[in-house]
C-alpha atoms as a PDB file:
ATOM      1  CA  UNK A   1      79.873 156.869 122.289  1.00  0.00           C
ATOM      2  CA  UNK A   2      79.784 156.003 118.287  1.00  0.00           C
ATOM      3  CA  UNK A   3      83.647 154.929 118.811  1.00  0.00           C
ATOM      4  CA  UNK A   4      82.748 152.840 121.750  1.00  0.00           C
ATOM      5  CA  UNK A   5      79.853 151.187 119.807  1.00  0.00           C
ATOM      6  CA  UNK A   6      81.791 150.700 116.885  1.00  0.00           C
ATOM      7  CA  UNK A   7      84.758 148.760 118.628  1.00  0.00           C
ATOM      8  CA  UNK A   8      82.468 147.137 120.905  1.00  0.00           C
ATOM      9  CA  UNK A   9      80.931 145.931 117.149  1.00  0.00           C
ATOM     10  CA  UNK A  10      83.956 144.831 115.667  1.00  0.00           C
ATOM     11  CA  UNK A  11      85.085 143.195 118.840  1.00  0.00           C
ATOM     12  CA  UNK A  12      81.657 141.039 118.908  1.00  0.00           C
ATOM     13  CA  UNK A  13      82.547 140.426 115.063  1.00  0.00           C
ATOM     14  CA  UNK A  14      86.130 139.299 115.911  1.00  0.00           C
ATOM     15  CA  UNK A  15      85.267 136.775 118.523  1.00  0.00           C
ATOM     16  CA  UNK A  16      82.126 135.329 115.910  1.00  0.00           C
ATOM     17  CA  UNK A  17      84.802 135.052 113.451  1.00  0.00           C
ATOM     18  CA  UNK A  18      87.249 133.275 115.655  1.00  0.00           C
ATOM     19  CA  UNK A  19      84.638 130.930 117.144  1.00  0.00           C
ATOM     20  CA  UNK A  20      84.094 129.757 113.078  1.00  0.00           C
ATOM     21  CA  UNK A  21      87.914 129.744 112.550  1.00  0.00           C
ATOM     22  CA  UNK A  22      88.355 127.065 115.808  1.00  0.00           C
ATOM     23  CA  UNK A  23      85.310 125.361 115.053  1.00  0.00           C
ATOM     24  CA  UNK A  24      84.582 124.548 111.749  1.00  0.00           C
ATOM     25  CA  UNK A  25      81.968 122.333 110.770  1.00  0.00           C
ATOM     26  CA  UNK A  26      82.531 118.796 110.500  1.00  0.00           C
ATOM     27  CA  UNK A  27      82.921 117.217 107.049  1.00  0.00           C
ATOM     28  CA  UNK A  28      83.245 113.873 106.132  1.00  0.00           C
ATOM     29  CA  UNK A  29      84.536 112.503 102.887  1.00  0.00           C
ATOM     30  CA  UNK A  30      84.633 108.716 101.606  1.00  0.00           C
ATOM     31  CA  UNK A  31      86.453 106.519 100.643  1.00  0.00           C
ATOM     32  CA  UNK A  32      86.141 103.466  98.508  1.00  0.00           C
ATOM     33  CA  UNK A  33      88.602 100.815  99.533  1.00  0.00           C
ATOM     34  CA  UNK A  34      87.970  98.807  96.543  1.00  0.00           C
ATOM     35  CA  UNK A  35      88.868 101.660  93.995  1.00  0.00           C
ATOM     36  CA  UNK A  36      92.170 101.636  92.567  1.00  0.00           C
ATOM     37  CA  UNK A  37      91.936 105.499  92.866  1.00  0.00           C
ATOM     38  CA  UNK A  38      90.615 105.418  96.142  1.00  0.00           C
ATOM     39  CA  UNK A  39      87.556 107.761  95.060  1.00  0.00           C
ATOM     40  CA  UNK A  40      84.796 109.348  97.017  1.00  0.00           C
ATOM     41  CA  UNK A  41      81.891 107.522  97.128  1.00  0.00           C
ATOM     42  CA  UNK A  42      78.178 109.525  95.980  1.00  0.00           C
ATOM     43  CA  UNK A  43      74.811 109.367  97.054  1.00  0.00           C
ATOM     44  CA  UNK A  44      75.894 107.315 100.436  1.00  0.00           C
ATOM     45  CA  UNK A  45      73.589 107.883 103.753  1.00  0.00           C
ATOM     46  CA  UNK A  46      75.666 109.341 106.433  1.00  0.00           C
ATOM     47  CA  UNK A  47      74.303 109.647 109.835  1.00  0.00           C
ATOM     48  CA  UNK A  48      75.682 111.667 112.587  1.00  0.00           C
ATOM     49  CA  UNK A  49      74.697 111.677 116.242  1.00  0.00           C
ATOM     50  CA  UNK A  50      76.490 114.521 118.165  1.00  0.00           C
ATOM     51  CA  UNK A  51      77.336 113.432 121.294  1.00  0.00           C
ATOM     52  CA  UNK A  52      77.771 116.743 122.846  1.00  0.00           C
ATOM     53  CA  UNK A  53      74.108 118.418 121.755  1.00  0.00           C
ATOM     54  CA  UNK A  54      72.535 114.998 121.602  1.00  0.00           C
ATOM     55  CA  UNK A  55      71.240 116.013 118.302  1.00  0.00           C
ATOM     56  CA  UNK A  56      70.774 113.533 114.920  1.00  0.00           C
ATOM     57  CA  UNK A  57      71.827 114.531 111.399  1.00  0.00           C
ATOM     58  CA  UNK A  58      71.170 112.308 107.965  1.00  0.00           C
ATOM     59  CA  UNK A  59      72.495 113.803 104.986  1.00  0.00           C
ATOM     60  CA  UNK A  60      73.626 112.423 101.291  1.00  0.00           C
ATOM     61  CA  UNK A  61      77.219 112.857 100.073  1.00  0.00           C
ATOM     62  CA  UNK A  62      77.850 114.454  96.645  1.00  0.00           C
ATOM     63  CA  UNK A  63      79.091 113.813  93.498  1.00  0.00           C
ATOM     64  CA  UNK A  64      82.753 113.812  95.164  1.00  0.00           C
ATOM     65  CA  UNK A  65      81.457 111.675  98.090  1.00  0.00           C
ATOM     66  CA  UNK A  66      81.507 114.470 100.477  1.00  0.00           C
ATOM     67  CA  UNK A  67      79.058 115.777 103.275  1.00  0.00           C
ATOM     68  CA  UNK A  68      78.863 118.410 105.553  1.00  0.00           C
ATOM     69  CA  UNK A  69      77.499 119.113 108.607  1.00  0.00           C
ATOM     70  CA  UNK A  70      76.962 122.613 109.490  1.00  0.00           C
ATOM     71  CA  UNK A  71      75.457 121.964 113.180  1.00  0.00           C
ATOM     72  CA  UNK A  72      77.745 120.000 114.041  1.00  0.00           C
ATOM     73  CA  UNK A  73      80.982 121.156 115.908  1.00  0.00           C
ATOM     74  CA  UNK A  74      81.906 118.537 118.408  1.00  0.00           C
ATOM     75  CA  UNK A  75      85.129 116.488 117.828  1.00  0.00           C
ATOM     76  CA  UNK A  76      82.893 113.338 119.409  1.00  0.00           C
ATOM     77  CA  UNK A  77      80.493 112.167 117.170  1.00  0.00           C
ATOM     78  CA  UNK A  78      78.822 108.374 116.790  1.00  0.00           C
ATOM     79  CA  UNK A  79      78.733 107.934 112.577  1.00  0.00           C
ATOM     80  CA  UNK A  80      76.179 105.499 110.594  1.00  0.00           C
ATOM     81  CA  UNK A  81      76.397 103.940 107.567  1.00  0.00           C
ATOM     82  CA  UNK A  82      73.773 101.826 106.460  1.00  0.00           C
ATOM     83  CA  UNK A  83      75.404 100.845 103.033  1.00  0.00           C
ATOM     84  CA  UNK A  84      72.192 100.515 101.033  1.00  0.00           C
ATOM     85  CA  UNK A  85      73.228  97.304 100.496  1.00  0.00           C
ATOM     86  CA  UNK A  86      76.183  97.578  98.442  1.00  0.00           C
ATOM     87  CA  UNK A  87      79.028  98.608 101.012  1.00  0.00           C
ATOM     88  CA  UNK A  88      79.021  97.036 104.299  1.00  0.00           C
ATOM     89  CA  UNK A  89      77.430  99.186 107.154  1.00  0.00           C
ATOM     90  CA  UNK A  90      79.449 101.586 109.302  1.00  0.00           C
ATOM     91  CA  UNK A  91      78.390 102.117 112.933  1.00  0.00           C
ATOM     92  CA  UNK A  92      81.387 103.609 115.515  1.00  0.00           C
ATOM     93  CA  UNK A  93      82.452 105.994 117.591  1.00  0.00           C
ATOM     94  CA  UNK A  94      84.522 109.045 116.463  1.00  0.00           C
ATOM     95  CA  UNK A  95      86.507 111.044 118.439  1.00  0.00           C
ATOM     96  CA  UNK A  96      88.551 113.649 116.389  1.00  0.00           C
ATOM     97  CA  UNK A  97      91.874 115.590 117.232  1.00  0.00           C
ATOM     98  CA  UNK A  98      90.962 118.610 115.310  1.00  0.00           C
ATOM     99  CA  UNK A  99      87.759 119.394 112.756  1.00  0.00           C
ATOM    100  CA  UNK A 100      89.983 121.570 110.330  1.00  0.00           C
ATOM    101  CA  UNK A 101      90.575 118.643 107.868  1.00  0.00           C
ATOM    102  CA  UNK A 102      87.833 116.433 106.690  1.00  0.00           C
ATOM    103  CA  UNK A 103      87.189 112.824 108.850  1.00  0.00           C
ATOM    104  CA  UNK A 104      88.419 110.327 106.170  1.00  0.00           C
ATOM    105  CA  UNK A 105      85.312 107.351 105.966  1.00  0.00           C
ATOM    106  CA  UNK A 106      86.981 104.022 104.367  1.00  0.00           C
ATOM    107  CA  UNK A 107      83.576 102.233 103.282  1.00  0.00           C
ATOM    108  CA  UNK A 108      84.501  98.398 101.467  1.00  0.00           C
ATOM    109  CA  UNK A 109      82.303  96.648  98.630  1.00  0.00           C
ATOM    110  CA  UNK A 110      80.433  93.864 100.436  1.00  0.00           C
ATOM    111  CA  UNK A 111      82.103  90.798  99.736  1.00  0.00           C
ATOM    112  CA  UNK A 112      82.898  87.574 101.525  1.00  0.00           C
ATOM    113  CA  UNK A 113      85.964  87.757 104.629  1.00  0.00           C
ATOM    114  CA  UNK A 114      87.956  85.504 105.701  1.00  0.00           C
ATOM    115  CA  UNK A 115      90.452  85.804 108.444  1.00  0.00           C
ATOM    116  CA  UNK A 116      92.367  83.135 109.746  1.00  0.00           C
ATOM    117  CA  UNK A 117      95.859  82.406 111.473  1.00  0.00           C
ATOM    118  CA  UNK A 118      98.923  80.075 110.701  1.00  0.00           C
ATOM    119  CA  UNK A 119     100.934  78.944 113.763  1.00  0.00           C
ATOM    120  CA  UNK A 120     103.984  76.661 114.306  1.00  0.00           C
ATOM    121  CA  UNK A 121     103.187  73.585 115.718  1.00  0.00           C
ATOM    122  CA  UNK A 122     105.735  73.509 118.706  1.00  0.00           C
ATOM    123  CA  UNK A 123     105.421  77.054 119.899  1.00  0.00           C
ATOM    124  CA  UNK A 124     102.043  78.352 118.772  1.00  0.00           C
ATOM    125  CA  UNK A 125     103.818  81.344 117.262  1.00  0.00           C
ATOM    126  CA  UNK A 126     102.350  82.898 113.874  1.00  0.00           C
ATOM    127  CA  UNK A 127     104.145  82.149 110.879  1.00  0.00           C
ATOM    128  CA  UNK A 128     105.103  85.189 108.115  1.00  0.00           C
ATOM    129  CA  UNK A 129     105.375  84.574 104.533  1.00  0.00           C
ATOM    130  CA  UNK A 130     103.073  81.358 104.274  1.00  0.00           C
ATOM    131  CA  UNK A 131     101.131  81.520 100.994  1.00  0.00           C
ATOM    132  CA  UNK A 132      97.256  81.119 101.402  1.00  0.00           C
ATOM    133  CA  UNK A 133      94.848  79.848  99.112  1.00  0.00           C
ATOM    134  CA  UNK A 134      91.902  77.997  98.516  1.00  0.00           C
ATOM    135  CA  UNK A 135      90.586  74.699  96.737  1.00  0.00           C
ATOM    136  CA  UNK A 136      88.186  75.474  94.624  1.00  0.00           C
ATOM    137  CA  UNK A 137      90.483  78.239  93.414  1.00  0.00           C
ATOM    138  CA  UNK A 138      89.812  81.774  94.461  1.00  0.00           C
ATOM    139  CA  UNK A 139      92.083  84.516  95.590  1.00  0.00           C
ATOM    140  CA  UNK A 140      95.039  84.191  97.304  1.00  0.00           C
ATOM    141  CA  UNK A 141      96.924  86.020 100.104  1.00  0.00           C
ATOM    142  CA  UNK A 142     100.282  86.248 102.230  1.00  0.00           C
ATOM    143  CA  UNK A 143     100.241  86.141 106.496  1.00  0.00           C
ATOM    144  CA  UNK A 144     101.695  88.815 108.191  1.00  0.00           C
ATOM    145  CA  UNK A 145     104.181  88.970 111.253  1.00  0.00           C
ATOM    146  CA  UNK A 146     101.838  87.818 113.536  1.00  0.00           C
ATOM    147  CA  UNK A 147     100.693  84.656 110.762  1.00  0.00           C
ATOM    148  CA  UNK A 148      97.292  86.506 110.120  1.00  0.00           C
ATOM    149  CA  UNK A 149      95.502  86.788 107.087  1.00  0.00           C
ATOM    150  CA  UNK A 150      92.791  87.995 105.081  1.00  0.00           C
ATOM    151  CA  UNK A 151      91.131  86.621 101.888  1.00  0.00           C
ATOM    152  CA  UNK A 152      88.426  88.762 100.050  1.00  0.00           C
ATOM    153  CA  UNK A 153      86.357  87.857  97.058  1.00  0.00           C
ATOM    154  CA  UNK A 154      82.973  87.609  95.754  1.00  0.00           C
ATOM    155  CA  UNK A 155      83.917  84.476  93.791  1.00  0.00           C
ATOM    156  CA  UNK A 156      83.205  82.631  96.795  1.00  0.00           C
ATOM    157  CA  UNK A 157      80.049  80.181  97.160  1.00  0.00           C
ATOM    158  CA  UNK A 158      78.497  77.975  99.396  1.00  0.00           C
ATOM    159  CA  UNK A 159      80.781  75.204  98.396  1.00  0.00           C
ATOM    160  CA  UNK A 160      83.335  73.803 101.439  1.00  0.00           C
ATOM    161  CA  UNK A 161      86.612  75.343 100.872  1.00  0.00           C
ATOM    162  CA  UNK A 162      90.176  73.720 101.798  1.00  0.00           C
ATOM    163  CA  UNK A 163      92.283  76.616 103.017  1.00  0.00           C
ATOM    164  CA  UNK A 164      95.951  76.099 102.473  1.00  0.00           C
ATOM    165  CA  UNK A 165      99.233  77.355 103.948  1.00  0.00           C
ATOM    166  CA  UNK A 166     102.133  76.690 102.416  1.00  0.00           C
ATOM    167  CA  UNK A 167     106.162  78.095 103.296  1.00  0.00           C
ATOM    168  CA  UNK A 168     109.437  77.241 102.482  1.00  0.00           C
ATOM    169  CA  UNK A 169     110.775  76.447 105.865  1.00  0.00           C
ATOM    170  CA  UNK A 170     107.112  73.783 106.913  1.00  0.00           C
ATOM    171  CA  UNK A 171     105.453  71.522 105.830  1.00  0.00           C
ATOM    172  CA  UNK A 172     102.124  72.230 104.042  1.00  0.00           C
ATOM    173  CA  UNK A 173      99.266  72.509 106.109  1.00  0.00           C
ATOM    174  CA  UNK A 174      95.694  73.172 105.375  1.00  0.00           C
ATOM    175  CA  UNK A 175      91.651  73.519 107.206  1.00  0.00           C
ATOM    176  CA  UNK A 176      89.200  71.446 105.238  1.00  0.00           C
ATOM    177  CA  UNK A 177      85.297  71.513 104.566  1.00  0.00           C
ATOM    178  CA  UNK A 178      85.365  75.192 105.477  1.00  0.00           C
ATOM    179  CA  UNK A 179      81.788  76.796 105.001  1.00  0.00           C
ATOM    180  CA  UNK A 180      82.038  80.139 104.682  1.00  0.00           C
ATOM    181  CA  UNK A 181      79.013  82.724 105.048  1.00  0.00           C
ATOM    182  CA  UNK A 182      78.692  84.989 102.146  1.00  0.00           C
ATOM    183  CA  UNK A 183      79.390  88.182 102.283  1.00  0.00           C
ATOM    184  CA  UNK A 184      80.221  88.353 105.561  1.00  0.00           C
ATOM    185  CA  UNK A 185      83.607  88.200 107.770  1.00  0.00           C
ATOM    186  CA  UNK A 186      84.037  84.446 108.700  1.00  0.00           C
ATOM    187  CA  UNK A 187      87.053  83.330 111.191  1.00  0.00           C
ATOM    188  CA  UNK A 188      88.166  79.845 110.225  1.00  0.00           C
ATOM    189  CA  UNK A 189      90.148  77.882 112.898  1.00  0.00           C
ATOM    190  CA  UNK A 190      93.793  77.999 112.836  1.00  0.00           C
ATOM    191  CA  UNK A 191      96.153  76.402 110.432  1.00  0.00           C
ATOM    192  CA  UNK A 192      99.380  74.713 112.312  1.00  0.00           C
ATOM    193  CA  UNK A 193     102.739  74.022 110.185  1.00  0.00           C
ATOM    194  CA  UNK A 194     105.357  72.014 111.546  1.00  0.00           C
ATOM    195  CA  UNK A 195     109.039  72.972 110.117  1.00  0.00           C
ATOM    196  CA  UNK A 196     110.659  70.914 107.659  1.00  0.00           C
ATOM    197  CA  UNK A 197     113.362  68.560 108.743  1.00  0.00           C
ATOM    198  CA  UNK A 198     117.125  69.792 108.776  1.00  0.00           C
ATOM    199  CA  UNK A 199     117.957  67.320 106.230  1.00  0.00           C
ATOM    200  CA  UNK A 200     122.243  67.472 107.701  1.00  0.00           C
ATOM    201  CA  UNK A 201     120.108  65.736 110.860  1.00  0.00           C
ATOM    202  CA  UNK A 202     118.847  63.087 108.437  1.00  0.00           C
ATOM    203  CA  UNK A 203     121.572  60.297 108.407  1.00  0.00           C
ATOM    204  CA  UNK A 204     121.068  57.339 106.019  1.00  0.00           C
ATOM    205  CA  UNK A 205     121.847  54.165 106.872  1.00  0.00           C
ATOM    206  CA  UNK A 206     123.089  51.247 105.345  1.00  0.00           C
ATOM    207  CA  UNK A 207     121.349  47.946 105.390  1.00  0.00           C
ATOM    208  CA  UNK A 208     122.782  44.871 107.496  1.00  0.00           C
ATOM    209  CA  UNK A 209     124.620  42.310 105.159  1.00  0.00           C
ATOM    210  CA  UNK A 210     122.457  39.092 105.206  1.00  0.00           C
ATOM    211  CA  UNK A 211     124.296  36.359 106.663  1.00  0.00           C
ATOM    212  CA  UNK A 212     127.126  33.801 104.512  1.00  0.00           C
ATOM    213  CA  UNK A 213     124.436  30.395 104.446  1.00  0.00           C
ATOM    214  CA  UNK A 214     126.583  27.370 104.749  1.00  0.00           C
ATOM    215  CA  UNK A 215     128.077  25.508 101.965  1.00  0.00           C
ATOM    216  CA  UNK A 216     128.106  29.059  99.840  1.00  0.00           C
ATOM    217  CA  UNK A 217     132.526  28.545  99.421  1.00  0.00           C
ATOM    218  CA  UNK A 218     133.057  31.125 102.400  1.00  0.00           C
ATOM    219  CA  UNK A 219     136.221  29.709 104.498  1.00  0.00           C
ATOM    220  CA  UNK A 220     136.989  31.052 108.479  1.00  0.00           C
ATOM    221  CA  UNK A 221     140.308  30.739 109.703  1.00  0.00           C
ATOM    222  CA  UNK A 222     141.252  29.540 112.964  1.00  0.00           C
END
């Protein structure tokens, strides 16, 4: 009976231990876009509503810009960020593939955004490569394969912006008296390029000889 009992025990401890081995806690670190070292971010507000147990958790990261969350165990979680004002505020839907490494949470300085899009004039297709920038001068960026892009700065104020474009292959284009909100995302209407001209289709042409006036010594044969 004491042999029985005792592998009936270790059994019971076996499948306890296996239960914490597939399902760890879930822990969270962060991320701060912004730092060249991409470090954890401390003392950060992270809320976690577990979908599963329909329970709420609010906890503090540490000194590494980690948290943990014991009671929770469910790879579907909805995570909060408020940002205390400094990083903007986090508020989605997580679904996880596995809880044995940490969910990686990418929080961003708040700052002013701007996203726009260059396109060609003829075929509404987005441009790669065009520089952007703005007038007053603040930061500048490059548009991607599909001709987005994305300026970031706190330099920027409340005064209208021109947004420029500029590539090789067009002719510059820009968006005036732009108004951004600060420190906020703002989507600015599109910039259109049209391409340069082939200058081998550019043929120059001579100007017509004025005509001979009379009297001026010219002499016509018969």
């Amino acid at each position: 009976m004491k042999i029985l009992r005792a592998s009936k025990l270790i059994l019971f401890i076996s499948i306890i231990a296996g239960c914490s081995v597939f399902s760890p806690p879930l822990v969270i670190e962060t991320i701060n876009v912004d730092s060249q070292e991409r470090k954890g971010v401390a003392a950060v507000e992270v809320e976690v509503f577990d979908q599963k147990t329909e329970m709420q958790f609010t906890l503090l990261t540490d000194e590494k810009g980690m948290v943990k969350f014991p009671k929770v165990k469910n790879k579907e979680f909805r995570l909060t960020v408020s940002g205390g004002g400094i990083y903007f505020p986090v508020d989605t839907l997580v679904v996880m593939n596995n809880m044995r490494e940490p969910f990686a949470l990418q929080l961003e300085e708040i700052k002013t955004i701007l996203l726009g899009n260059v396109f060609e004039d003829s075929t509404y297709r987005g441009i790669e490569g065009c520089i952007i920038m703005t007038d007053p001068g603040t930061v500048e960026s490059i548009s991607n394969s599909s001709g987005q892009f994305v300026l970031k700065s706190k330099k920027f104020t409340n005064t209208p912006y021109t947004i420029k474009a500029m590539h090789d292959d067009y002719l510059n284009g820009d968006a005036k008296s732009i108004r951004l909100t600060l420190n906020q995302k703002n989507s600015i209407p599109a910039i259109i390029l049209s391409p340069k001209p082939d200058p081998d289709s550019v043929k120059l042409t001579e100007p017509d000889s004025p005509d001979t006036p009379p009297g001026s010594g010219e002499m016509y044969r018969q």
